[in-house]
Protein backbone atom coordinates (compact mmCIF):
# COMPACT_ATOMS: atom_id res chain seq x y z
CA UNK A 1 0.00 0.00 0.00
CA UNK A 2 2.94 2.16 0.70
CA UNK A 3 4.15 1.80 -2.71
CA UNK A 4 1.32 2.77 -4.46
CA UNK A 5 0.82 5.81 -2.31
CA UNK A 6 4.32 6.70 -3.20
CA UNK A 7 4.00 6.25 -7.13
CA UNK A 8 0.68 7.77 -6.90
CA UNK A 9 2.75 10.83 -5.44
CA UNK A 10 5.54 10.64 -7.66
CA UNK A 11 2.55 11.26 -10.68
CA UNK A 12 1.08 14.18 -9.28
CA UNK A 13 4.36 15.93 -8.91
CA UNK A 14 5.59 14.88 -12.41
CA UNK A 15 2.35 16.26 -13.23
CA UNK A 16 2.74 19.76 -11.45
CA UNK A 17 5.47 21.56 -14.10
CA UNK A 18 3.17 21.08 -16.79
CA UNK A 19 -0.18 22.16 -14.95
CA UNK A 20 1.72 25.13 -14.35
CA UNK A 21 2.98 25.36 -17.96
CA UNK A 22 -0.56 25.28 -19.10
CA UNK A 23 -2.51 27.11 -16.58
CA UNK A 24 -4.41 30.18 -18.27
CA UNK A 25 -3.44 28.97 -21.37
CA UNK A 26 -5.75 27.72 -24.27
CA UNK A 27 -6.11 23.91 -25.67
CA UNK A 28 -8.31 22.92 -28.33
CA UNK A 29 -9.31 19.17 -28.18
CA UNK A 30 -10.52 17.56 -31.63
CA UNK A 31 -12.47 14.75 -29.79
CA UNK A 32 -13.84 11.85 -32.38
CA UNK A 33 -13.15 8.18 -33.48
CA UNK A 34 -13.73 5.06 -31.20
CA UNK A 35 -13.70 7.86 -28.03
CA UNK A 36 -17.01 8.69 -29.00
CA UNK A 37 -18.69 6.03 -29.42
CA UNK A 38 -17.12 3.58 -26.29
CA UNK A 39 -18.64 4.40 -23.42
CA UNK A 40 -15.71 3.42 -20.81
CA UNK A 41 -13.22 5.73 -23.44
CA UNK A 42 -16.31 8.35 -23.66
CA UNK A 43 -15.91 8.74 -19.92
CA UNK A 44 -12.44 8.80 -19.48
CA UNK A 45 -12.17 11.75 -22.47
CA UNK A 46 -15.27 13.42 -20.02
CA UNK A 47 -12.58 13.08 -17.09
CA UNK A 48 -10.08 14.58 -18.37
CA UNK A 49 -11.54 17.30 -19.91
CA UNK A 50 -13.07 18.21 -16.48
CA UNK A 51 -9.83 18.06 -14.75
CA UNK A 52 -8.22 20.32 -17.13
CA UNK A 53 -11.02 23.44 -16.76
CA UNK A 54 -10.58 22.47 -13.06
CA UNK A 55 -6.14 23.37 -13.09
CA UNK A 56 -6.83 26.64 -15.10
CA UNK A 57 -6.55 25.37 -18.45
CA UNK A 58 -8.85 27.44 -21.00
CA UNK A 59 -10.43 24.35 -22.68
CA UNK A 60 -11.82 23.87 -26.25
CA UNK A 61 -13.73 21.20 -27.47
CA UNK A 62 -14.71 20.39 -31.04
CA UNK A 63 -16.25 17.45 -31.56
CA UNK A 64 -17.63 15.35 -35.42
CA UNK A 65 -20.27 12.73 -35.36
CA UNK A 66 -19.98 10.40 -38.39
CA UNK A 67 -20.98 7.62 -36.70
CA UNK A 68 -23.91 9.01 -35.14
CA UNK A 69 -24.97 10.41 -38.58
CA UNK A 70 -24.83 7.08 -40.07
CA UNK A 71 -27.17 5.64 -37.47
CA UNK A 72 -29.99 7.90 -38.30
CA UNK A 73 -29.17 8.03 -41.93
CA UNK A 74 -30.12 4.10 -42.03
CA UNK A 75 -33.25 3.91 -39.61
CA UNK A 76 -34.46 6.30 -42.49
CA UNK A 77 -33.29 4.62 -45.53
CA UNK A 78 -30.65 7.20 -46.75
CA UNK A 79 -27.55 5.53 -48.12
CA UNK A 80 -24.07 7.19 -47.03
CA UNK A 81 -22.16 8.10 -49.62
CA UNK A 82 -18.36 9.50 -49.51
CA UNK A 83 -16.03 11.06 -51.76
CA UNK A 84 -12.22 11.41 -51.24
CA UNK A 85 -12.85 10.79 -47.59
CA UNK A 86 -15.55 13.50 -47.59
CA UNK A 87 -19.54 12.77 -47.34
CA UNK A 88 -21.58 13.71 -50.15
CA UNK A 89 -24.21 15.92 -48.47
CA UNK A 90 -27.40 16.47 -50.23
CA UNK A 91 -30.40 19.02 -48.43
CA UNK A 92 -31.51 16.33 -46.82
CA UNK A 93 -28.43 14.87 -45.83
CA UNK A 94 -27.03 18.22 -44.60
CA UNK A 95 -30.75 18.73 -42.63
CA UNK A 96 -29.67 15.37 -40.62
CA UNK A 97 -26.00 16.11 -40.25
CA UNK A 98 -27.01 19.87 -38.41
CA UNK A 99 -29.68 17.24 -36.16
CA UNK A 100 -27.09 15.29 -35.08
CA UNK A 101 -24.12 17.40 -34.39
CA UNK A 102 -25.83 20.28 -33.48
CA UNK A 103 -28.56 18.64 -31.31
CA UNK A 104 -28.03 15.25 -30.01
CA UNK A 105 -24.13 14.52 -30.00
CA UNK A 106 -23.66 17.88 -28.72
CA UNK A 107 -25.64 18.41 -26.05
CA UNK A 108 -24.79 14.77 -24.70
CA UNK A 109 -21.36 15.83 -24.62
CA UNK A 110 -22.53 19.25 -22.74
CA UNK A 111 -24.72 16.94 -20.34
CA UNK A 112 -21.62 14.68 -19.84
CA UNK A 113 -19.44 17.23 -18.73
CA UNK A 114 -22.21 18.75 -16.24
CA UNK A 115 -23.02 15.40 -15.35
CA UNK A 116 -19.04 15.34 -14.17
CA UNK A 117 -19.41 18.64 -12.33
CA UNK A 118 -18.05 20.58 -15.42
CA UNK A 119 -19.55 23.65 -16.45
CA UNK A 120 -20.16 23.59 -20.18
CA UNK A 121 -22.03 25.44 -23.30
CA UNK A 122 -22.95 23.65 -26.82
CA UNK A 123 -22.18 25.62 -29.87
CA UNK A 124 -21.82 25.14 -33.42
CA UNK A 125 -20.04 27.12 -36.18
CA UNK A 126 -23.32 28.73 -36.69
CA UNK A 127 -23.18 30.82 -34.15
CA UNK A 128 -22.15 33.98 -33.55
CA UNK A 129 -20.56 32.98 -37.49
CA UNK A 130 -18.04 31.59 -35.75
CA UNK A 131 -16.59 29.24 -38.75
CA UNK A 132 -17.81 31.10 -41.90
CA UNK A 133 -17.21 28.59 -44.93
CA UNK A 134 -18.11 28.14 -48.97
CA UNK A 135 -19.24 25.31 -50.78
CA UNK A 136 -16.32 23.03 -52.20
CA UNK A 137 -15.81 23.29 -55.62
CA UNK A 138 -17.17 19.65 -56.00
CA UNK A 139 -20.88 20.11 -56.64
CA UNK A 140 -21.25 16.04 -56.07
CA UNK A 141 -20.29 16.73 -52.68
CA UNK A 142 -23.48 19.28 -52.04
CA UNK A 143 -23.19 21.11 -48.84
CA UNK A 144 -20.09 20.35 -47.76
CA UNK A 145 -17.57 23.52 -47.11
CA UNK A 146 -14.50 24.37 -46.67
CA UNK A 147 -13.52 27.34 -43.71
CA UNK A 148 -12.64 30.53 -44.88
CA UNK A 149 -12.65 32.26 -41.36
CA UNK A 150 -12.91 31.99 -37.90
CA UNK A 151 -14.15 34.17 -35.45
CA UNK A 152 -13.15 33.41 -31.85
CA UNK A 153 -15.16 36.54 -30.29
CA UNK A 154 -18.18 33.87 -28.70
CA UNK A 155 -15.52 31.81 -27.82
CA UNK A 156 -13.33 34.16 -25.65
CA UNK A 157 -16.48 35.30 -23.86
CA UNK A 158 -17.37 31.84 -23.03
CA UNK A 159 -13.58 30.81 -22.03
CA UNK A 160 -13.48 34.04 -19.88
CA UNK A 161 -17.05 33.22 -17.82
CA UNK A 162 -15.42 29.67 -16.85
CA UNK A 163 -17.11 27.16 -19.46
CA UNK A 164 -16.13 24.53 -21.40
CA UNK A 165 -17.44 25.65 -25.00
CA UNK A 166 -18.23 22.14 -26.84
CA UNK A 167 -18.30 22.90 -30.89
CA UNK A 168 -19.96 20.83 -33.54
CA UNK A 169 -18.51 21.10 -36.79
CA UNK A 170 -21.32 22.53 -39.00
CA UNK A 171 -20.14 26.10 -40.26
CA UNK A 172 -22.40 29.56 -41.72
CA UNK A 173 -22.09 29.52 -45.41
CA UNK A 174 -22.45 31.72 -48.24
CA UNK A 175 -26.67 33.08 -47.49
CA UNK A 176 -27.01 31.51 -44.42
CA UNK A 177 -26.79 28.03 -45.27
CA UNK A 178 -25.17 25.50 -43.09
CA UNK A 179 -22.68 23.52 -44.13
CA UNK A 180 -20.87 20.56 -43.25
CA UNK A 181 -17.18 20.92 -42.15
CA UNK A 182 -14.25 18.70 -41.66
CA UNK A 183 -14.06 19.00 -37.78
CA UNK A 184 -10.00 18.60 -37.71
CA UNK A 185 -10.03 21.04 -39.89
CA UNK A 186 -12.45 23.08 -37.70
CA UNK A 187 -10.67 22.33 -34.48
CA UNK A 188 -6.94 23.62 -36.25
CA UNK A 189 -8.74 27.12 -37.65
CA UNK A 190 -10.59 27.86 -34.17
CA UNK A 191 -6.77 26.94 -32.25
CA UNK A 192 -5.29 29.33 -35.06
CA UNK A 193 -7.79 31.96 -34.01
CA UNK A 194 -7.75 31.61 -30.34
CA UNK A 195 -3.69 31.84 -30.51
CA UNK A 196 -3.39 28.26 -28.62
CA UNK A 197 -0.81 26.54 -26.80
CA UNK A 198 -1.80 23.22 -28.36
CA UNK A 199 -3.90 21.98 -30.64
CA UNK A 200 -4.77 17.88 -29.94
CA UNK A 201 -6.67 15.90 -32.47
CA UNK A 202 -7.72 12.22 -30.78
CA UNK A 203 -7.82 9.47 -33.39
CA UNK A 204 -7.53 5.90 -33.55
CA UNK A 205 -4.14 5.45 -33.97
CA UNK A 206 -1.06 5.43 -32.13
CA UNK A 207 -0.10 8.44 -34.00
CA UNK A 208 2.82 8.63 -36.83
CA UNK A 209 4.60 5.39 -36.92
CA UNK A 210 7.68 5.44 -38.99
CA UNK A 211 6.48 1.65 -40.18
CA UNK A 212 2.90 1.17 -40.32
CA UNK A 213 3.46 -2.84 -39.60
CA UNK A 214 5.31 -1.34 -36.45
CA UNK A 215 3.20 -0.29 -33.68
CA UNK A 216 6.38 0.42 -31.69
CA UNK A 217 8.15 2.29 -34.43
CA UNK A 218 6.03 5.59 -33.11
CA UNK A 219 7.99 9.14 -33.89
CA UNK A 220 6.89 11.24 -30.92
CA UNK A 221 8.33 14.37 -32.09
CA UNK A 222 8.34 15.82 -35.78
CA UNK A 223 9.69 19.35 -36.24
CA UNK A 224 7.50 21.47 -38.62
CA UNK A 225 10.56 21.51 -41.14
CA UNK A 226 10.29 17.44 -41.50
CA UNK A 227 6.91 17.55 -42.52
CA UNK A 228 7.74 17.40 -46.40
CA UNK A 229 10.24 14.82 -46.54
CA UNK A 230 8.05 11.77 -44.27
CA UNK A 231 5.00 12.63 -46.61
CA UNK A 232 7.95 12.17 -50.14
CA UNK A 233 9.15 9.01 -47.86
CA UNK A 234 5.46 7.97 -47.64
CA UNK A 235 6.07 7.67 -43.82
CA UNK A 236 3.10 9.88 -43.31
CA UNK A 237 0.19 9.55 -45.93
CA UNK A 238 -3.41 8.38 -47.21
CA UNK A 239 -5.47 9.42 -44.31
CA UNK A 240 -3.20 10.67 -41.93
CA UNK A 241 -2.03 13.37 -44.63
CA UNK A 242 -5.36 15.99 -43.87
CA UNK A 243 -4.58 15.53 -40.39
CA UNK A 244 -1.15 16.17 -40.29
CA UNK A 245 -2.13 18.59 -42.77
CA UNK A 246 -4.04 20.42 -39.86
CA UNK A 247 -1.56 20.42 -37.14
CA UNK A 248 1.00 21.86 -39.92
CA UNK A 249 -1.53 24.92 -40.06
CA UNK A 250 -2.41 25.16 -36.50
CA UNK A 251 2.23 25.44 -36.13
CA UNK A 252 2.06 28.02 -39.19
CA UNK A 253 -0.99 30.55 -38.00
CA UNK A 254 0.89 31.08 -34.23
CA UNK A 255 -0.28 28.12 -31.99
CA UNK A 256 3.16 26.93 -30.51
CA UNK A 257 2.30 22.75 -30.30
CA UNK A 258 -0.09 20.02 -32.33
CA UNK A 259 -0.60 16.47 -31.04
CA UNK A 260 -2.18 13.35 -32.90
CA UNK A 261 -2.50 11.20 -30.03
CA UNK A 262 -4.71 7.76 -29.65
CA UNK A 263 -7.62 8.18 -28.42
CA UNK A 264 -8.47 4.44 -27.92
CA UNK A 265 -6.46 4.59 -24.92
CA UNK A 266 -7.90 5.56 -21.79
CA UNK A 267 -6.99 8.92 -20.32
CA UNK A 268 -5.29 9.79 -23.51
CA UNK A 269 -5.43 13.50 -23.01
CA UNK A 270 -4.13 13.37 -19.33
CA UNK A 271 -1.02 11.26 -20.34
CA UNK A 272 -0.04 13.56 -23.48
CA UNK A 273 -0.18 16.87 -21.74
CA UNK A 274 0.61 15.74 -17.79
CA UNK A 275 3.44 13.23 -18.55
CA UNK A 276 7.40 13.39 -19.42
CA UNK A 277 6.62 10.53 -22.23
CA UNK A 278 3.41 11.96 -23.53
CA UNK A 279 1.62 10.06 -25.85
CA UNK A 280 1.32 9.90 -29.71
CA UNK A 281 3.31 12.18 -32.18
CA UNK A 282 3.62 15.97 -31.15
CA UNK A 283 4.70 18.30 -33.94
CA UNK A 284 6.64 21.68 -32.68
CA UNK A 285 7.91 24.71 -34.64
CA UNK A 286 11.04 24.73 -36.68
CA UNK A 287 14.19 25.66 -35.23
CA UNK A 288 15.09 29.35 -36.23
């Protein structure tokens, strides 16, 4: 019993340097994948998110929903259809996707977080025009968009009353209509415009392995000037390319670090921001 009472100490105080490093500072979470949708992981992320608000960390969550879309889209008969990665999005479709993320998935995650003694408000890129976007150039892909601006105004006056904003990633288009958004993409704008410390996207992957057969051949730190070469290597690529993709933006519009860490793991976010060994593959700034 000792023991544990001693490495339970020795965590905490590993832990304090980078409380302190982040305190009053500003994170934006991309939460999605298998965390949303596992109930133990769902928890966990609901944790941790808690405990960060609670040590002074200004925290930002952005959340998708594919999975949740799906569900409703077959219990009505709509077929999903996807191109390049990206759902096609009819009227229709784009009325469901606004249900979903808007609605149900986001306030579950607000409940969640009040549920965990969190305070928290539900928003969408809607409000307050908050992610202002235009159609793709791909008509097949209907009312999809892609982010031409953020405006963090609603944001800092939620961050500065002590909540927890929660963001679905449906954005104000061209006329008012709403538009579906890529929510990495959504997360690394609203970081850029917020002037974040970090930017953390959750997947379902260990992060950037340097063999994809090679769950152990992880790189945990890539410089912003190595970027180029792993993608002509084909070390990073298919669908890892948007993400990184993101976190390269986030580095390039002012925010200072960008995690892709795995999600699937329990307590993910605690481990990559409280721990010397962190946890996935954190990109940093180029050496001047």
């Amino acid at each position: 019993m000792p023991e544990d009472k001693n490495k339970a100490a020795e965590i905490l105080i590993q832990s304090l340097p980078y409380i302190q490093e982040y305190q009053g500072k500003t994170i934006v979470v991309k939460y999605g994948g298998n965390a949303m949708i596992n109930n133990e992981l769902k928890a966990a992320v609901i944790q941790d998110i808690v405990l960060m608000a609670c040590v002074g960390i200004r925290t930002v969550l952005v959340h998708g929903g594919g999975p949740e879309i799906d569900s409703l889209l077959k219990k009505i008969g709509r077929e999903r259809r996807f191109i390049n990665g990206m759902r096609c999005t009819d009227a229709e479709t784009m009325e469901i996707v606004q249900m979903v993320l808007c609605g149900k998935v986001n306030k579950d995650i607000v409940s969640l977080i009040q549920q965990a003694d969190g305070r928290a408000i539900g928003l969408c890129g809607i409000d307050g025009a908050m992610l202002k976007a235009k159609k793709t150039d791909n008509e097949e892909l209907g009312y999809v968009g892609e982010i031409i601006e953020a405006d963090p105004s609603i944001l800092l006056s939620t961050l500065d009353a002590g909540f927890i904003p929660v963001i679905s990633s449906v954005a104000y288009g061209e006329n008012g209509q709403s538009l579906n958004v890529n929510a990495d993409t959504a997360a690394a704008k609203i970081a850029a415009a917020l002037s974040a410390e970090k930017l953390v996207l959750m997947t379902d992957v260990p992060g950037i392995l340097r063999d994809i057969n090679d769950q152990n051949s992880l790189i945990k730190i890539i410089n912003r000037q190595e970027i180029s070469s792993l993608k002509n290597e084909g070390i990073i690529s298919k669908g890892m390319i948007p993400k990184v993709d993101c976190c390269t933006f986030a580095l390039d519009k002012g925010v200072k670090k960008a995690a892709i860490i795995d999600g699937r793991l329990l307590h993910s976010l605690l481990i990559e921001l409280f721990t010397d060994e962190g946890i996935g593959t954190m990109f940093i700034k180029s050496e001047s």
